[in-house]
C-alpha atoms as a PDB file:
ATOM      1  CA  UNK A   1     -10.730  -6.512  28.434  1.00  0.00           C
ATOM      2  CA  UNK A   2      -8.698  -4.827  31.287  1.00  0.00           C
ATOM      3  CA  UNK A   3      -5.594  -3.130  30.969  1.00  0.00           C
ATOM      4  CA  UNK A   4      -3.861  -2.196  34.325  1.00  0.00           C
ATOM      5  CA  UNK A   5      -1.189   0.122  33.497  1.00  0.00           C
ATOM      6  CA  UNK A   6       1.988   0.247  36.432  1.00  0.00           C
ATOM      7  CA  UNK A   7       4.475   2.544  37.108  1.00  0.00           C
ATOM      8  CA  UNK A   8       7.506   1.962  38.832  1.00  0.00           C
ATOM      9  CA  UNK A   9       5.769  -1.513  39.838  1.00  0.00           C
ATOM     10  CA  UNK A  10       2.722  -0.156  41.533  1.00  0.00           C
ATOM     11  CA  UNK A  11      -0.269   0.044  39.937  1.00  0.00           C
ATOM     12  CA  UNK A  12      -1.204   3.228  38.633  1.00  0.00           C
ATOM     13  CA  UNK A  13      -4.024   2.900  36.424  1.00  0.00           C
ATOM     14  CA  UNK A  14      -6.853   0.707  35.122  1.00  0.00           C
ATOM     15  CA  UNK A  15      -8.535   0.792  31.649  1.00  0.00           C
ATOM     16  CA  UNK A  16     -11.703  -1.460  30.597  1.00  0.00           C
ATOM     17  CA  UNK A  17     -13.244  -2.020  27.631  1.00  0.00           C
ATOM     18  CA  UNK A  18     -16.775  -4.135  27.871  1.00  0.00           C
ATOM     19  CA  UNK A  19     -17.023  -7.016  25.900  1.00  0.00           C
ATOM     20  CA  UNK A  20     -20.266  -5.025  23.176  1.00  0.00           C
ATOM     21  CA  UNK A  21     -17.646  -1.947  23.451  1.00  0.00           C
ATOM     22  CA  UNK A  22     -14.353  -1.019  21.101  1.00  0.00           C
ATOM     23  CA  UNK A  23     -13.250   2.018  23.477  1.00  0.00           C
ATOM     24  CA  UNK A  24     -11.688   2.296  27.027  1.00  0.00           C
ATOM     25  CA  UNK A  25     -13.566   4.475  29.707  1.00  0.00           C
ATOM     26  CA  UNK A  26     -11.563   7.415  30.070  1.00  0.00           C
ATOM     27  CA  UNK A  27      -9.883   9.084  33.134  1.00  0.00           C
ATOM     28  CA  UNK A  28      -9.916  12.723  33.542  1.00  0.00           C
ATOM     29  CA  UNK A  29      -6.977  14.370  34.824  1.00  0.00           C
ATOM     30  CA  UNK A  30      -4.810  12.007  34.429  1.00  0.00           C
ATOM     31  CA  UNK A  31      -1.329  13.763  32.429  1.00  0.00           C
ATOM     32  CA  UNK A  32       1.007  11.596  31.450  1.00  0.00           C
ATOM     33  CA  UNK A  33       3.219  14.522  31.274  1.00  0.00           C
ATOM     34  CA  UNK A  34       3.531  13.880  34.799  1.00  0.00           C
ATOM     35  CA  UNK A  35       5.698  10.926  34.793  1.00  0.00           C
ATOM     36  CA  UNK A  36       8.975  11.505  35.980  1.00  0.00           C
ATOM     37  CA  UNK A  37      12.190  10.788  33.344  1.00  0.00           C
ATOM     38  CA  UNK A  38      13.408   6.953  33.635  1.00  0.00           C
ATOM     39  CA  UNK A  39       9.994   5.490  35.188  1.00  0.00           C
ATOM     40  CA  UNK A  40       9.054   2.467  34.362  1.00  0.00           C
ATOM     41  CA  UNK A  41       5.293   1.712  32.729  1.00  0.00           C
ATOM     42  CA  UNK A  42       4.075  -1.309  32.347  1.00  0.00           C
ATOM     43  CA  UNK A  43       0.780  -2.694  30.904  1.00  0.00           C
ATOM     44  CA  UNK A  44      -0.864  -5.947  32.264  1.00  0.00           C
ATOM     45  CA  UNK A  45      -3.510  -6.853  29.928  1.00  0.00           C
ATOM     46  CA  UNK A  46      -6.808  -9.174  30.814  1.00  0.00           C
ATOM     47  CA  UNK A  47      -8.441 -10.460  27.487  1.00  0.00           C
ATOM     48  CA  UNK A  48     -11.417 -12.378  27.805  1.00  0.00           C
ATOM     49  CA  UNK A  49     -12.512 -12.775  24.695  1.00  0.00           C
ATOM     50  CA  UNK A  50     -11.084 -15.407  21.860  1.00  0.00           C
ATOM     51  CA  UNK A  51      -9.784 -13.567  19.644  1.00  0.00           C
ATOM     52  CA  UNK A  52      -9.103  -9.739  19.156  1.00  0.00           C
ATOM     53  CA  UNK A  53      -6.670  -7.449  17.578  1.00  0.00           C
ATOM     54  CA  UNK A  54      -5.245  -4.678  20.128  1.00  0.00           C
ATOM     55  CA  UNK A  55      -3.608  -1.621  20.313  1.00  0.00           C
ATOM     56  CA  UNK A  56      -2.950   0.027  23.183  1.00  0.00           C
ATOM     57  CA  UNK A  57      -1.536   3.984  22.380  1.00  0.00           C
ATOM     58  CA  UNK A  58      -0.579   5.977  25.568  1.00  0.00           C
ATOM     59  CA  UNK A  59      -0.545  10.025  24.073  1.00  0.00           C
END
């Protein structure tokens, strides 16, 4: 599964999670706290597989 995460309609971020796998990698220093009041964040997601149950929680 990918998730590419925008902001402000350009891509920002990308999160994968292989197929044998249940977590994103992880990418360090990136603060959300960063993001400036009324941008816009969206998340694109890729799902290859049949059938899954997501949950994608930005902290």
């Amino acid at each position: 599964m990918k998730a590419v995460v925008n902001k402000d309609g350009g891509l920002w971020f990308e999160l994968r999670i292989p197929a044998d796998g249940s977590q994103s990698n992880i990418i360090n220093g990136l603060a959300l706290s960063n993001v400036p009041q009324g941008a816009q964040i969206s998340v694109d997601l890729d799902n290859q597989a049949e059938m899954v149950d997501l949950d994608v929680v930005l902290q």
